[in-house]
PDB file of N, CA and C in Angstrom:
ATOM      1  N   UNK A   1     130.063 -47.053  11.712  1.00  0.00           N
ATOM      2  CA  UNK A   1     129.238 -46.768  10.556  1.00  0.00           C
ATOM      3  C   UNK A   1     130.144 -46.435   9.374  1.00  0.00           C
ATOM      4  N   UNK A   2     129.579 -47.074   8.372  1.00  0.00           N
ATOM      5  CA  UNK A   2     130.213 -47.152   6.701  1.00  0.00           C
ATOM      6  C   UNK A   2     129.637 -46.037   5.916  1.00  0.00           C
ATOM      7  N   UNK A   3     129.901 -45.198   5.471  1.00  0.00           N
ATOM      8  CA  UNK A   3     129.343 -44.494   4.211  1.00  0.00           C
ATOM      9  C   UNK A   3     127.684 -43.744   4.969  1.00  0.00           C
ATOM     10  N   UNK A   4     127.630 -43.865   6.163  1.00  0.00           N
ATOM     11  CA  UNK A   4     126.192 -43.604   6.625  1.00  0.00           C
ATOM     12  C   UNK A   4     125.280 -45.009   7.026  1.00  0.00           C
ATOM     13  N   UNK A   5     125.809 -46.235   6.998  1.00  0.00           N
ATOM     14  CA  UNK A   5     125.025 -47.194   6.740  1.00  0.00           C
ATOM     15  C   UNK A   5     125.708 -48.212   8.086  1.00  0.00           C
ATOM     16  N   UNK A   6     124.909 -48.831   8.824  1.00  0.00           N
ATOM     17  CA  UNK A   6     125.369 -49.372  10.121  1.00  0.00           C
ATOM     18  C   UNK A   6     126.130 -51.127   9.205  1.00  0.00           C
ATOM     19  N   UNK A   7     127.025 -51.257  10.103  1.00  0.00           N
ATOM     20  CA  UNK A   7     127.803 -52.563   9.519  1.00  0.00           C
ATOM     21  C   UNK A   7     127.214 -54.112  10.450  1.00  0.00           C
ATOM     22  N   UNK A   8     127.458 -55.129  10.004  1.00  0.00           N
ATOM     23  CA  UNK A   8     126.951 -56.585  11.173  1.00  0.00           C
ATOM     24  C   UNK A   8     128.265 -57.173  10.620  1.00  0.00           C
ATOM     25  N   UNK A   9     128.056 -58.180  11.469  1.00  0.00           N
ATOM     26  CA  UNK A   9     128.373 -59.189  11.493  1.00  0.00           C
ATOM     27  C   UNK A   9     127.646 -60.674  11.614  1.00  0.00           C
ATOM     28  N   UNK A  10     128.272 -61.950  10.983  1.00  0.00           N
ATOM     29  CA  UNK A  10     127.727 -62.799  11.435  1.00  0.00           C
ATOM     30  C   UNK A  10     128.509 -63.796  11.753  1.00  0.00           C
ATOM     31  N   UNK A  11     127.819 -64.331  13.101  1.00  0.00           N
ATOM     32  CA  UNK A  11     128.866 -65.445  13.697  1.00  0.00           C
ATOM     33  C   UNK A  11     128.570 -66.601  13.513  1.00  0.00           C
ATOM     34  N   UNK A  12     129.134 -67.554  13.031  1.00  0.00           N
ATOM     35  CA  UNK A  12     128.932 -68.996  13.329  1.00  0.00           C
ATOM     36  C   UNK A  12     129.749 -69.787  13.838  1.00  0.00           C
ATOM     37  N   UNK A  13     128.967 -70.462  14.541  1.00  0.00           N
ATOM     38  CA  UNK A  13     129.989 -71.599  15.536  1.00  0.00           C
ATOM     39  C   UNK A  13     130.659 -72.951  14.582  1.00  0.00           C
ATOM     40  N   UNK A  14     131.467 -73.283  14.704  1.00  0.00           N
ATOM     41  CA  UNK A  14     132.258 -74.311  13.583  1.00  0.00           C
ATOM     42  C   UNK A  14     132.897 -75.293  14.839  1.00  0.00           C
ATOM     43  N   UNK A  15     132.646 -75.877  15.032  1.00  0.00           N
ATOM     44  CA  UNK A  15     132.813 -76.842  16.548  1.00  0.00           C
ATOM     45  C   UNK A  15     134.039 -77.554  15.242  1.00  0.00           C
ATOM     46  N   UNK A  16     135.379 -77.391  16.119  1.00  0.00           N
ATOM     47  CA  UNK A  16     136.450 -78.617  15.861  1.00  0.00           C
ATOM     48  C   UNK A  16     137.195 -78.064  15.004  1.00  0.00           C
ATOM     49  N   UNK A  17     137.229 -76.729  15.103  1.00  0.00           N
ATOM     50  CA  UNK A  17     138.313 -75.623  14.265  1.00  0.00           C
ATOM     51  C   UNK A  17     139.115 -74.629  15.298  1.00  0.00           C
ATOM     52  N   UNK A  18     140.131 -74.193  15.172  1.00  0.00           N
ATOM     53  CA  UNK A  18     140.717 -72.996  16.416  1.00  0.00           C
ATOM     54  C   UNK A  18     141.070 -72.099  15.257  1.00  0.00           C
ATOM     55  N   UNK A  19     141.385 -71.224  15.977  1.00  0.00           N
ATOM     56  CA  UNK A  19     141.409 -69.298  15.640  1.00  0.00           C
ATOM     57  C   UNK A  19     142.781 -69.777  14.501  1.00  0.00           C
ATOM     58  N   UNK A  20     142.405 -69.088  13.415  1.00  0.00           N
ATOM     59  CA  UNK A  20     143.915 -68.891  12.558  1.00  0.00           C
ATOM     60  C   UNK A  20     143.558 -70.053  11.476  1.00  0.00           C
ATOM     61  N   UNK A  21     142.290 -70.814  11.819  1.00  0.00           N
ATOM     62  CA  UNK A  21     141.873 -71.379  10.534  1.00  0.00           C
ATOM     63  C   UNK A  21     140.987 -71.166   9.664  1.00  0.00           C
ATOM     64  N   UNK A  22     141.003 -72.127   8.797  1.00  0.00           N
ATOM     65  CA  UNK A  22     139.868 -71.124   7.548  1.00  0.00           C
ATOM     66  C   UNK A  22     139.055 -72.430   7.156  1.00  0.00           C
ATOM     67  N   UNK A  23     137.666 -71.589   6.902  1.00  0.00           N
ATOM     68  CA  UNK A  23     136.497 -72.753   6.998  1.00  0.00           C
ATOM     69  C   UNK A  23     135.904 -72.233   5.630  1.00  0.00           C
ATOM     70  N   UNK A  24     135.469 -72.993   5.058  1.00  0.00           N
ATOM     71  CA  UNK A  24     134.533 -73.189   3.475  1.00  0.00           C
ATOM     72  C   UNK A  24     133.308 -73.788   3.733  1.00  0.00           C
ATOM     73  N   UNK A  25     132.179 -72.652   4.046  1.00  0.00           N
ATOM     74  CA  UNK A  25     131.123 -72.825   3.634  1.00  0.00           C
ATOM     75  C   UNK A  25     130.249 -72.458   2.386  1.00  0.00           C
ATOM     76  N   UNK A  26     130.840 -72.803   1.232  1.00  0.00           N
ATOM     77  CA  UNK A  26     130.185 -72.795   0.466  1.00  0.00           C
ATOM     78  C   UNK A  26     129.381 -71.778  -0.271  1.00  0.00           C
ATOM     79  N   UNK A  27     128.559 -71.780  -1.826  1.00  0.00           N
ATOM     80  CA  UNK A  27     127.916 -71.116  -1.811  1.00  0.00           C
ATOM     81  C   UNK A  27     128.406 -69.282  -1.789  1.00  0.00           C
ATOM     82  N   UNK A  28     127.145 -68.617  -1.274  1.00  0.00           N
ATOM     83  CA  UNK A  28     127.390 -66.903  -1.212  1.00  0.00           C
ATOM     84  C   UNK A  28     128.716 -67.184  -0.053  1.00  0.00           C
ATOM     85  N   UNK A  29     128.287 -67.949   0.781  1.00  0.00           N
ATOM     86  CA  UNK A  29     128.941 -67.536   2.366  1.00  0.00           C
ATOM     87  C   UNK A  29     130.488 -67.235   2.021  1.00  0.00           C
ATOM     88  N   UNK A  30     130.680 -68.240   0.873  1.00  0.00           N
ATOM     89  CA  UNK A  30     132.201 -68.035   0.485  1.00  0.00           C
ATOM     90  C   UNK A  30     132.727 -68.887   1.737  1.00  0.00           C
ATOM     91  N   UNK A  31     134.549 -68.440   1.528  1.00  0.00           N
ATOM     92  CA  UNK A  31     135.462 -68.942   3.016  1.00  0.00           C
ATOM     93  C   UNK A  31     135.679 -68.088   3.793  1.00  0.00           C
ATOM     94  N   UNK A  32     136.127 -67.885   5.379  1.00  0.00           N
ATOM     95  CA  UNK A  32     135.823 -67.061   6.116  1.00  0.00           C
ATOM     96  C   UNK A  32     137.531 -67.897   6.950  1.00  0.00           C
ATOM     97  N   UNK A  33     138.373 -66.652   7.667  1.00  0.00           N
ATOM     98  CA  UNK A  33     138.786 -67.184   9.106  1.00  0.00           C
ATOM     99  C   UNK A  33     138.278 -67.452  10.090  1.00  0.00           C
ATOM    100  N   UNK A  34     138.656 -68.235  11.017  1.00  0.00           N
ATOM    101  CA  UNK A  34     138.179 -68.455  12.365  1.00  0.00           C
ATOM    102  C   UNK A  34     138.655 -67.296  13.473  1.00  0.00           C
ATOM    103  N   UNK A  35     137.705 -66.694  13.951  1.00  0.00           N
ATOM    104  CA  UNK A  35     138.296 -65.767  14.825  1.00  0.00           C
ATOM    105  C   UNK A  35     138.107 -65.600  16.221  1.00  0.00           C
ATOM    106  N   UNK A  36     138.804 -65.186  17.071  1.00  0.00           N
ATOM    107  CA  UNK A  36     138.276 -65.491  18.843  1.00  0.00           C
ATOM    108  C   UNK A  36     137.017 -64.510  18.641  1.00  0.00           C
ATOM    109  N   UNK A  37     136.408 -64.301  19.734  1.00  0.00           N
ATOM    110  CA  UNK A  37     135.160 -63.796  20.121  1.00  0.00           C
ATOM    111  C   UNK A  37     135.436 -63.281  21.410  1.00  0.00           C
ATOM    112  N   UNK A  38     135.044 -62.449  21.752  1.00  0.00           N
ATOM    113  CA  UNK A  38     135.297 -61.256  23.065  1.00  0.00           C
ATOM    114  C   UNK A  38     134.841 -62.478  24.181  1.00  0.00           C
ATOM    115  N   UNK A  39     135.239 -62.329  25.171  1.00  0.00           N
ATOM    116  CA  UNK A  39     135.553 -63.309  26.592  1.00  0.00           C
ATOM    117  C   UNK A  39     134.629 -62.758  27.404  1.00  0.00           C
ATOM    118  N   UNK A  40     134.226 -61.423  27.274  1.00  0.00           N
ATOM    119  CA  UNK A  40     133.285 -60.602  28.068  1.00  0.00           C
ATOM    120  C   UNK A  40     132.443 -60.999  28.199  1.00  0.00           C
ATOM    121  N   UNK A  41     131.030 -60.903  29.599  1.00  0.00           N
ATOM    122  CA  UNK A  41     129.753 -61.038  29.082  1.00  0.00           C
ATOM    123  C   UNK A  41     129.130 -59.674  29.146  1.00  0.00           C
ATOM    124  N   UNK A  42     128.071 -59.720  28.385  1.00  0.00           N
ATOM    125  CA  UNK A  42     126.879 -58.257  28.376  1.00  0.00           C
ATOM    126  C   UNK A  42     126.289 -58.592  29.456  1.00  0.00           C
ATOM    127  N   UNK A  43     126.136 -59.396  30.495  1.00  0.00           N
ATOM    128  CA  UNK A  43     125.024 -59.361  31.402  1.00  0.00           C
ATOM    129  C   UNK A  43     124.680 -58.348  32.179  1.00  0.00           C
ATOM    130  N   UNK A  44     125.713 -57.480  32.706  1.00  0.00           N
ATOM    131  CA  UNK A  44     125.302 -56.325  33.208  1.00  0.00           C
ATOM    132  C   UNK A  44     124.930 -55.629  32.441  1.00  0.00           C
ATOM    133  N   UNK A  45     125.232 -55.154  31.364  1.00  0.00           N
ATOM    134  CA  UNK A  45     124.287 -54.396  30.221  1.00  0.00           C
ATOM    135  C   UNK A  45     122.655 -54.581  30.454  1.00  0.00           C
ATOM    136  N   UNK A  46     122.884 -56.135  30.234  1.00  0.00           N
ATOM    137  CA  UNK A  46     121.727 -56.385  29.869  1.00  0.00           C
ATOM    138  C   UNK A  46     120.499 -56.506  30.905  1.00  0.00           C
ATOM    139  N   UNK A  47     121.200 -56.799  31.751  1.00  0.00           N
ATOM    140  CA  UNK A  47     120.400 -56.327  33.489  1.00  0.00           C
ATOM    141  C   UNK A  47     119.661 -54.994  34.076  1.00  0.00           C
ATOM    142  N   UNK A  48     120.856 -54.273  33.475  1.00  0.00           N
ATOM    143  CA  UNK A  48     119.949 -53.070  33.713  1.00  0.00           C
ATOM    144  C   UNK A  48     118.854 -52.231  32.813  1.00  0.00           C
ATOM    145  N   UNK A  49     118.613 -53.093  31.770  1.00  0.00           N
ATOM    146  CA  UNK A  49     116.989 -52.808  31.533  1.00  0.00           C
ATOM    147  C   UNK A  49     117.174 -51.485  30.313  1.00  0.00           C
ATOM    148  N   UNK A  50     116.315 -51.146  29.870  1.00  0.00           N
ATOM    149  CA  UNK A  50     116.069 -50.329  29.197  1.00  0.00           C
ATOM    150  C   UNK A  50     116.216 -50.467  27.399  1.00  0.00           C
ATOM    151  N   UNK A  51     116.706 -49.479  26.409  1.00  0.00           N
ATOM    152  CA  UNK A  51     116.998 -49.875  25.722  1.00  0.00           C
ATOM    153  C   UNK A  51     118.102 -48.903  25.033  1.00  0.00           C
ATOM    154  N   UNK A  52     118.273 -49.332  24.031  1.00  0.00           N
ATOM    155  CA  UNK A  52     119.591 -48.679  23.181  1.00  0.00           C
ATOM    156  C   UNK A  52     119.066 -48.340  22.495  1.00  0.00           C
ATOM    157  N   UNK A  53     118.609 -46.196  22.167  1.00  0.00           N
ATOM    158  CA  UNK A  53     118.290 -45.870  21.216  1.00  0.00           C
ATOM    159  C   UNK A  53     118.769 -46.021  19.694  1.00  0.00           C
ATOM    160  N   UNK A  54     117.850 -45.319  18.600  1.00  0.00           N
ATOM    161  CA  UNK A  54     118.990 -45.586  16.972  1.00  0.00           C
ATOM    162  C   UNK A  54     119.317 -44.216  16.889  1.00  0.00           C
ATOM    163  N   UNK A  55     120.787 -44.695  15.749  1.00  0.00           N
ATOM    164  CA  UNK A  55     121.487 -43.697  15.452  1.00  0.00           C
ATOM    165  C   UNK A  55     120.625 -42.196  15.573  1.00  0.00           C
ATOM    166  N   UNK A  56     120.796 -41.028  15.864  1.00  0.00           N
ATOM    167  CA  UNK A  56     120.762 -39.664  15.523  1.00  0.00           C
ATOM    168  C   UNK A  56     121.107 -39.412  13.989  1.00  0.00           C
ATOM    169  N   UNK A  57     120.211 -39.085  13.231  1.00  0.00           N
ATOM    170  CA  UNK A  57     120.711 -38.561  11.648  1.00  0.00           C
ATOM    171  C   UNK A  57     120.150 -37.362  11.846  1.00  0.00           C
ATOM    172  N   UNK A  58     119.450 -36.770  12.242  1.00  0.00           N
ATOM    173  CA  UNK A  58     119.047 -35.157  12.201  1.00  0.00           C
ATOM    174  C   UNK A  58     119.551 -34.297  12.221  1.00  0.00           C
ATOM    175  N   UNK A  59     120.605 -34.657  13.199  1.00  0.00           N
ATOM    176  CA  UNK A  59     122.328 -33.449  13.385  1.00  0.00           C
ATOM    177  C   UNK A  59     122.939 -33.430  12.218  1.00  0.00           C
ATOM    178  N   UNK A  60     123.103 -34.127  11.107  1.00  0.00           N
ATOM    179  CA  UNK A  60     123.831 -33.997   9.792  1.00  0.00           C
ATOM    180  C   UNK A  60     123.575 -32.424   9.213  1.00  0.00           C
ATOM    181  N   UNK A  61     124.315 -32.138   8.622  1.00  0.00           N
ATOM    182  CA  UNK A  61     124.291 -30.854   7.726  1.00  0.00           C
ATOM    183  C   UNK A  61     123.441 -31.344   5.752  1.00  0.00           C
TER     184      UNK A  61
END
């Protein structure tokens, strides 16, 4: 978290580029690097069900 404010990301797939290059899409999107992406999967996360509460702000002073 930034300044109080949760951060994203966004991914897009660019088929026929590798990591360390730089892609121009145009527009707001601007140019961006190509970057690896975690190798991991969430499936066990995501298996076991439930959910992921939101942030706590009440504890602040």
């Amino acid at each position: 978290m930034i300044n109080n404010k949760t951060t994203a990301v966004r991914i897009i797939p660019v088929p026929g580029k590798d990591v360390g290059d730089e892609v121009e899409f145009g527009g707001l999107l601007g140019r961006a690097p190509v970057m690896a992406v975690n190798a991991y999967s969430a499936d066990d996360f995501i298996r076991r069900g439930g959910r992921v509460p939101a942030p706590i702000h009440s504890l602040k002073n």
